[in-house]
C-alpha atoms as a PDB file:
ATOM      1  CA  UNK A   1      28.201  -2.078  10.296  1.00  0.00           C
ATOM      2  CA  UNK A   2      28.173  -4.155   7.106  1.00  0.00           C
ATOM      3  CA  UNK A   3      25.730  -3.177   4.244  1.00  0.00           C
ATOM      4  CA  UNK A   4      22.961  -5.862   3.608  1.00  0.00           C
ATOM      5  CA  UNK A   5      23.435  -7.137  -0.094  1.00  0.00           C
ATOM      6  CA  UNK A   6      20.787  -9.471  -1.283  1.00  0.00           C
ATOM      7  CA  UNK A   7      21.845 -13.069  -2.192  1.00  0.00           C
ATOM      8  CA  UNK A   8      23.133 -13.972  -5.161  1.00  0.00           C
ATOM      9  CA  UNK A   9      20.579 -16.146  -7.067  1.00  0.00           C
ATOM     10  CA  UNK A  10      18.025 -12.782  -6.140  1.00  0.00           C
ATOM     11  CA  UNK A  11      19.151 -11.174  -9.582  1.00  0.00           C
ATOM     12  CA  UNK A  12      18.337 -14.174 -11.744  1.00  0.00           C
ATOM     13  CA  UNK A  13      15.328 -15.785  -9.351  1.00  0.00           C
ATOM     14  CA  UNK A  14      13.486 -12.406 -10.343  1.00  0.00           C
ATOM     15  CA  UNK A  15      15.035 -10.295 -13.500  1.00  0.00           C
ATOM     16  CA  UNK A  16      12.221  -8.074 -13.453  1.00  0.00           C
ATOM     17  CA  UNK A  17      13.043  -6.368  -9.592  1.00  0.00           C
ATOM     18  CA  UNK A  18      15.289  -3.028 -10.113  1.00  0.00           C
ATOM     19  CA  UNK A  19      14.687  -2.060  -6.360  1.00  0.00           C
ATOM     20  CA  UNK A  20      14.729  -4.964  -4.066  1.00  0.00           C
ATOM     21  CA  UNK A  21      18.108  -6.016  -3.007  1.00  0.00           C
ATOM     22  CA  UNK A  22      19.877  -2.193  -4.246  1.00  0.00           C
ATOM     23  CA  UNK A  23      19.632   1.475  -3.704  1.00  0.00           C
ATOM     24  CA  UNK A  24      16.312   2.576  -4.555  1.00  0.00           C
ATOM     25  CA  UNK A  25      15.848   6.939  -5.237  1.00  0.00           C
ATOM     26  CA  UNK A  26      12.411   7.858  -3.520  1.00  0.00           C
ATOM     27  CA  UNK A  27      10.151   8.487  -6.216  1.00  0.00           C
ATOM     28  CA  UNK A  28       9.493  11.922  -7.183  1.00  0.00           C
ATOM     29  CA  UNK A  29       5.431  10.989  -7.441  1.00  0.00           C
ATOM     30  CA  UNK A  30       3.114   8.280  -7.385  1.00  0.00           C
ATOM     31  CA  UNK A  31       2.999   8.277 -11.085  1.00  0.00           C
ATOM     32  CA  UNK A  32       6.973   7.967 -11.576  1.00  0.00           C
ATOM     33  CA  UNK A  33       6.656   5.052  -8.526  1.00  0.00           C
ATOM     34  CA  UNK A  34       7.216   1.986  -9.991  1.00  0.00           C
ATOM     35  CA  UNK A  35       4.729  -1.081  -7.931  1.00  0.00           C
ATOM     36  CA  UNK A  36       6.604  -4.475  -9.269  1.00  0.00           C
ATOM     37  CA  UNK A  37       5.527  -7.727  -8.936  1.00  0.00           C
ATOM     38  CA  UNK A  38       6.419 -11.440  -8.261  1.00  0.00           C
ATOM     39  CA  UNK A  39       4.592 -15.023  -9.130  1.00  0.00           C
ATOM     40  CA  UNK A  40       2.603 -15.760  -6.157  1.00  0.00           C
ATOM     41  CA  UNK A  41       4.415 -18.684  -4.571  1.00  0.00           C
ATOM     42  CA  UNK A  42       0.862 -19.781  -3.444  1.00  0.00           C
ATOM     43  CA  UNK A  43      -1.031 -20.090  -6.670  1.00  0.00           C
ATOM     44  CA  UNK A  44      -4.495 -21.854  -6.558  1.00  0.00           C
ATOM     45  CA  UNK A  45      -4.306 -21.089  -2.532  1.00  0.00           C
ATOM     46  CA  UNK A  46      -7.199 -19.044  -0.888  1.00  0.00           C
ATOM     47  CA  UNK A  47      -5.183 -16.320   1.256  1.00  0.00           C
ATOM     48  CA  UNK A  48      -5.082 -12.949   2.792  1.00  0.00           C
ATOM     49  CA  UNK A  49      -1.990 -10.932   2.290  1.00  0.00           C
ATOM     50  CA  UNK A  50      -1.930  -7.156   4.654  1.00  0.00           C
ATOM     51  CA  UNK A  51       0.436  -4.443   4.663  1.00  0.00           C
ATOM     52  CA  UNK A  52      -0.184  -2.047   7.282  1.00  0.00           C
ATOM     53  CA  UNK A  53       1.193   1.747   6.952  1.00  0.00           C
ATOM     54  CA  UNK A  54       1.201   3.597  10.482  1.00  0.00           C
ATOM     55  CA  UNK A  55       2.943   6.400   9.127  1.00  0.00           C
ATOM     56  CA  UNK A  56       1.218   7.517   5.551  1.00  0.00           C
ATOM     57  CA  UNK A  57       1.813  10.913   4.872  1.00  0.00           C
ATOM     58  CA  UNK A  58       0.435  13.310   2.082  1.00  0.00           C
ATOM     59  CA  UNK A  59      -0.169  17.093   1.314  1.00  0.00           C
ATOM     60  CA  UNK A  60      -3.386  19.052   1.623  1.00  0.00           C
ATOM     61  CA  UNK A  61      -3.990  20.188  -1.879  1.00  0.00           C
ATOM     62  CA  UNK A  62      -5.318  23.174  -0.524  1.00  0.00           C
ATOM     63  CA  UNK A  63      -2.689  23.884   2.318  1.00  0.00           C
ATOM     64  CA  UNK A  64       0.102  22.008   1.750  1.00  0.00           C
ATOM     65  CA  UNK A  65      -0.216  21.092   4.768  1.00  0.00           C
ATOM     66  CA  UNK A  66       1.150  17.321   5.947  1.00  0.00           C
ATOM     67  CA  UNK A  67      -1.866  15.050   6.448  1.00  0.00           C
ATOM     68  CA  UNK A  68      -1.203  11.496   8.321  1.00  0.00           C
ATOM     69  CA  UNK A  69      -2.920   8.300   8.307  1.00  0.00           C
ATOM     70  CA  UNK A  70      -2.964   4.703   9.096  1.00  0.00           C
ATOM     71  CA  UNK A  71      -3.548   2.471   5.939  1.00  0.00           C
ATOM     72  CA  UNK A  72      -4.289  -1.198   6.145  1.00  0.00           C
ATOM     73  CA  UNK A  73      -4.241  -2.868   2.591  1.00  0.00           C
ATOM     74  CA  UNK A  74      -5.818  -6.791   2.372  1.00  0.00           C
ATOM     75  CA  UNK A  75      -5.742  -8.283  -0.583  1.00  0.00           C
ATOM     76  CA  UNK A  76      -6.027 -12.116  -1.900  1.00  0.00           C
ATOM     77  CA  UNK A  77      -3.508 -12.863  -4.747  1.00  0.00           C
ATOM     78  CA  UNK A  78      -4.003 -13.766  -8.493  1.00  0.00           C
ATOM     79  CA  UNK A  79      -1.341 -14.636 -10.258  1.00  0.00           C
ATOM     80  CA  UNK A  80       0.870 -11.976  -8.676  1.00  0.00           C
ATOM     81  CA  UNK A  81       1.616 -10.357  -5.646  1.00  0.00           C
ATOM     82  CA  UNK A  82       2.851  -7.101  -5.100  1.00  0.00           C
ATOM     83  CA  UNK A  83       7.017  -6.564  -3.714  1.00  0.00           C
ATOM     84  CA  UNK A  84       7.267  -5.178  -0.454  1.00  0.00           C
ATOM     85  CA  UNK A  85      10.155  -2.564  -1.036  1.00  0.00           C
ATOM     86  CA  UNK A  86       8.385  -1.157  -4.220  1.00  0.00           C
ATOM     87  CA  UNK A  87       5.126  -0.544  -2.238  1.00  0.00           C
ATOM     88  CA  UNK A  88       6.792   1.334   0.648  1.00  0.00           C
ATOM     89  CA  UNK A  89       8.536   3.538  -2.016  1.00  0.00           C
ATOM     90  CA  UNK A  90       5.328   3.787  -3.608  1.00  0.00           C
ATOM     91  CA  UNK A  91       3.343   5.075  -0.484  1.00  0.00           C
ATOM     92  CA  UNK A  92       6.247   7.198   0.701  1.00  0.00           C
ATOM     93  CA  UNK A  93       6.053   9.016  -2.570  1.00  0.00           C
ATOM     94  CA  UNK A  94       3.029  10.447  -1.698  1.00  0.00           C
ATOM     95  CA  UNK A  95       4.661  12.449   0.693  1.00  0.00           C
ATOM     96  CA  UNK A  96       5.522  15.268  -1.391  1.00  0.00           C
ATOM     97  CA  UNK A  97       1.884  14.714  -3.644  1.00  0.00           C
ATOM     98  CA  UNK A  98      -0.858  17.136  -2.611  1.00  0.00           C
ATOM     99  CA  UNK A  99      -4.684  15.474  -2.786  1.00  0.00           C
ATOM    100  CA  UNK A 100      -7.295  15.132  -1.034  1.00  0.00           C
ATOM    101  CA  UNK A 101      -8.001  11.798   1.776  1.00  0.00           C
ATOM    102  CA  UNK A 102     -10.336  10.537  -0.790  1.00  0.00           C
ATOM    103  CA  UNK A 103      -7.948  10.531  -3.787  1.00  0.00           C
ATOM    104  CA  UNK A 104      -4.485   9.370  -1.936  1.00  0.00           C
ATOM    105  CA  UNK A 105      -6.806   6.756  -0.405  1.00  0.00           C
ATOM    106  CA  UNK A 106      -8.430   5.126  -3.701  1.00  0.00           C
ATOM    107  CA  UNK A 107      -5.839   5.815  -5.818  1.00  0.00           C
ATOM    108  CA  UNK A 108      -3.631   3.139  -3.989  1.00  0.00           C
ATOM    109  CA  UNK A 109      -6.297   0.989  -4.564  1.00  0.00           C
ATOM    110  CA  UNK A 110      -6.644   1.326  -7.844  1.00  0.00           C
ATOM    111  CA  UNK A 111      -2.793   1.812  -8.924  1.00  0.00           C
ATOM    112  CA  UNK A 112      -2.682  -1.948  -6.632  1.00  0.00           C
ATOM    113  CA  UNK A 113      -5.682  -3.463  -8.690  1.00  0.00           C
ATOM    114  CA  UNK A 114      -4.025  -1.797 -12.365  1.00  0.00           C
ATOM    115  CA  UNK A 115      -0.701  -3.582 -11.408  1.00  0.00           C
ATOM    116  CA  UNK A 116      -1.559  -6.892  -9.533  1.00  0.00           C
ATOM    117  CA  UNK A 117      -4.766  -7.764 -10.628  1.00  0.00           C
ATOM    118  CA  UNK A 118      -5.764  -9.421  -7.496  1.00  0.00           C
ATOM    119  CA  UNK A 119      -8.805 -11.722  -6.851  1.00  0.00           C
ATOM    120  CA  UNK A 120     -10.021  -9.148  -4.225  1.00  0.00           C
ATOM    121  CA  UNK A 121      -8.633  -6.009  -2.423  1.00  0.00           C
ATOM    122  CA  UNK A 122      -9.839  -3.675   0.341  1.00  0.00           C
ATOM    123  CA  UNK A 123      -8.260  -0.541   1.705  1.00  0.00           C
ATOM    124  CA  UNK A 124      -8.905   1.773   4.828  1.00  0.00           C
ATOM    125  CA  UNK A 125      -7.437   4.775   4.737  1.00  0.00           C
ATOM    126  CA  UNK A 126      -8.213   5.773   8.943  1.00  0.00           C
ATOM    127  CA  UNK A 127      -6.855   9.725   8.249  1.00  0.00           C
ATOM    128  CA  UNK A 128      -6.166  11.869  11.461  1.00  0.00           C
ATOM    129  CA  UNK A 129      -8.010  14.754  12.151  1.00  0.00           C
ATOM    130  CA  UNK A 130      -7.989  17.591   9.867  1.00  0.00           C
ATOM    131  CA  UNK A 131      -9.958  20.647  11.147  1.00  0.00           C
ATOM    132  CA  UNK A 132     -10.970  18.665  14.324  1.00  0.00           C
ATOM    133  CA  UNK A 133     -12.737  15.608  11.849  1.00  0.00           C
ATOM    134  CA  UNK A 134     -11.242  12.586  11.137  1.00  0.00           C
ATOM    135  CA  UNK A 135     -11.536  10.879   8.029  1.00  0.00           C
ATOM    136  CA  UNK A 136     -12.399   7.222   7.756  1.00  0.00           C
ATOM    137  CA  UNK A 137     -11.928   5.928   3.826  1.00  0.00           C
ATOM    138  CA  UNK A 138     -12.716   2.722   2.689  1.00  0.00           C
ATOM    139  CA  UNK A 139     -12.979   1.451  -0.625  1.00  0.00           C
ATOM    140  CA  UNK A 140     -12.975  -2.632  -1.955  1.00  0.00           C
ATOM    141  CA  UNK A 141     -12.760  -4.198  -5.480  1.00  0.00           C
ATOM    142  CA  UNK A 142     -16.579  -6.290  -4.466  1.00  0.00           C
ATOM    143  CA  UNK A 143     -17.351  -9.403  -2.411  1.00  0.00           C
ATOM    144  CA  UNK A 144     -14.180 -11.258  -0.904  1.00  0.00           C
ATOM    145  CA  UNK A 145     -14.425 -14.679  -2.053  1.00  0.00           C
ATOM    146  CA  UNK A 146     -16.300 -16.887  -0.055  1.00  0.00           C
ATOM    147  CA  UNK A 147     -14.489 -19.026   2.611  1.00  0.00           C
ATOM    148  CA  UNK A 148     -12.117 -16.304   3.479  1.00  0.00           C
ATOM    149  CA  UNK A 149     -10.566 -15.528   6.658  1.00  0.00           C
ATOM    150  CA  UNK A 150     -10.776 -11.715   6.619  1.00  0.00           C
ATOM    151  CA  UNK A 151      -9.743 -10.634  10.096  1.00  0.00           C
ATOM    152  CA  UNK A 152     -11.083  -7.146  11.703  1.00  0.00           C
ATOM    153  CA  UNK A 153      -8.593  -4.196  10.308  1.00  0.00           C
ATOM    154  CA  UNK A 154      -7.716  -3.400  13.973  1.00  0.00           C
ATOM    155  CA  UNK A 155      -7.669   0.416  13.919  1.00  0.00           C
ATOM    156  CA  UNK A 156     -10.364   1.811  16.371  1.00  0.00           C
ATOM    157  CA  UNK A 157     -12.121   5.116  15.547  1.00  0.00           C
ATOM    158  CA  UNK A 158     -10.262   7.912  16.271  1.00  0.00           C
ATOM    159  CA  UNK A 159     -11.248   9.317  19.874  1.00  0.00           C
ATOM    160  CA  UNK A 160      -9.075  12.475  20.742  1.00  0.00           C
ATOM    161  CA  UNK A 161      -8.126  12.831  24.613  1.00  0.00           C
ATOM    162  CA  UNK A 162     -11.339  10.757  25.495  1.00  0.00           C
END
């Protein structure tokens, strides 16, 4: 099977990318991730842009035991929106990272917001059960601007064998 490679005028379109379009190592942490970021081809445009992670993993702090959890990520652009293969390395680096639901789930968020500077962002971290509770986290940068079309996040509460 022939390797992808990324076309040619990739490399000079966007200088700044070291991971699109090449082998990317996994990040040892979410610190040493590196989010990167291109022009929003939309400027001046009121839109929605989600990335939705079935599969998030992280470690118990306490355990080190694998946690799982379904993350949906809206956001409406600035200046800048995020790279798609940077984020996934980004989340997937938390595989190895031991914190809490709370932490992994607002620290996205705010490593997003640090990087991006978005007009608005929401996250909901919808974590499977740990000790028989699941935990629902949510956390949003304020108000999303008015005129929005913020669809439902989808994920239904978590109801066992029910």
């Amino acid at each position: 099977m022939a390797k992808h490679k990324a076309p040619p005028s990739l490399p000079r379109r966007y200088p700044q990318l070291t991971q699109l379009g090449q082998a990317a190592d996994q990040p040892d942490s979410p610190d040493a991730a590196k989010l990167e970021t291109v022009p929003n081809p939309q400027p001046g445009t009121l839109y929605l842009i989600r990335f939705v992670q079935p599969e998030f993993t992280s470690l118990c702090p306490m355990t080190g035991q694998p946690d799982f959890a379904h993350l949906v990520i809206d956001y409406v652009p600035n200046r800048s929106i995020v790279e798609s293969k940077s984020l996934k390395l980004f989340l997937n680096s938390f595989r190895n990272h031991g914190a809490f639901h709370e932490d992994c789930t607002v620290s996205i968020a705010k490593r997003l917001v640090q990087v991006m500077k978005p007009r608005w962002l929401r996250i909901g971290g919808y974590w499977y059960p740990r000790g028989g509770m699941p935990i629902d986290v949510f956390y949003q940068t304020g108000q999303p601007p008015a005129g929005l079309w913020l669809p439902d996040q989808g994920v239904p509460s978590y109801r066992g064998r029910g």
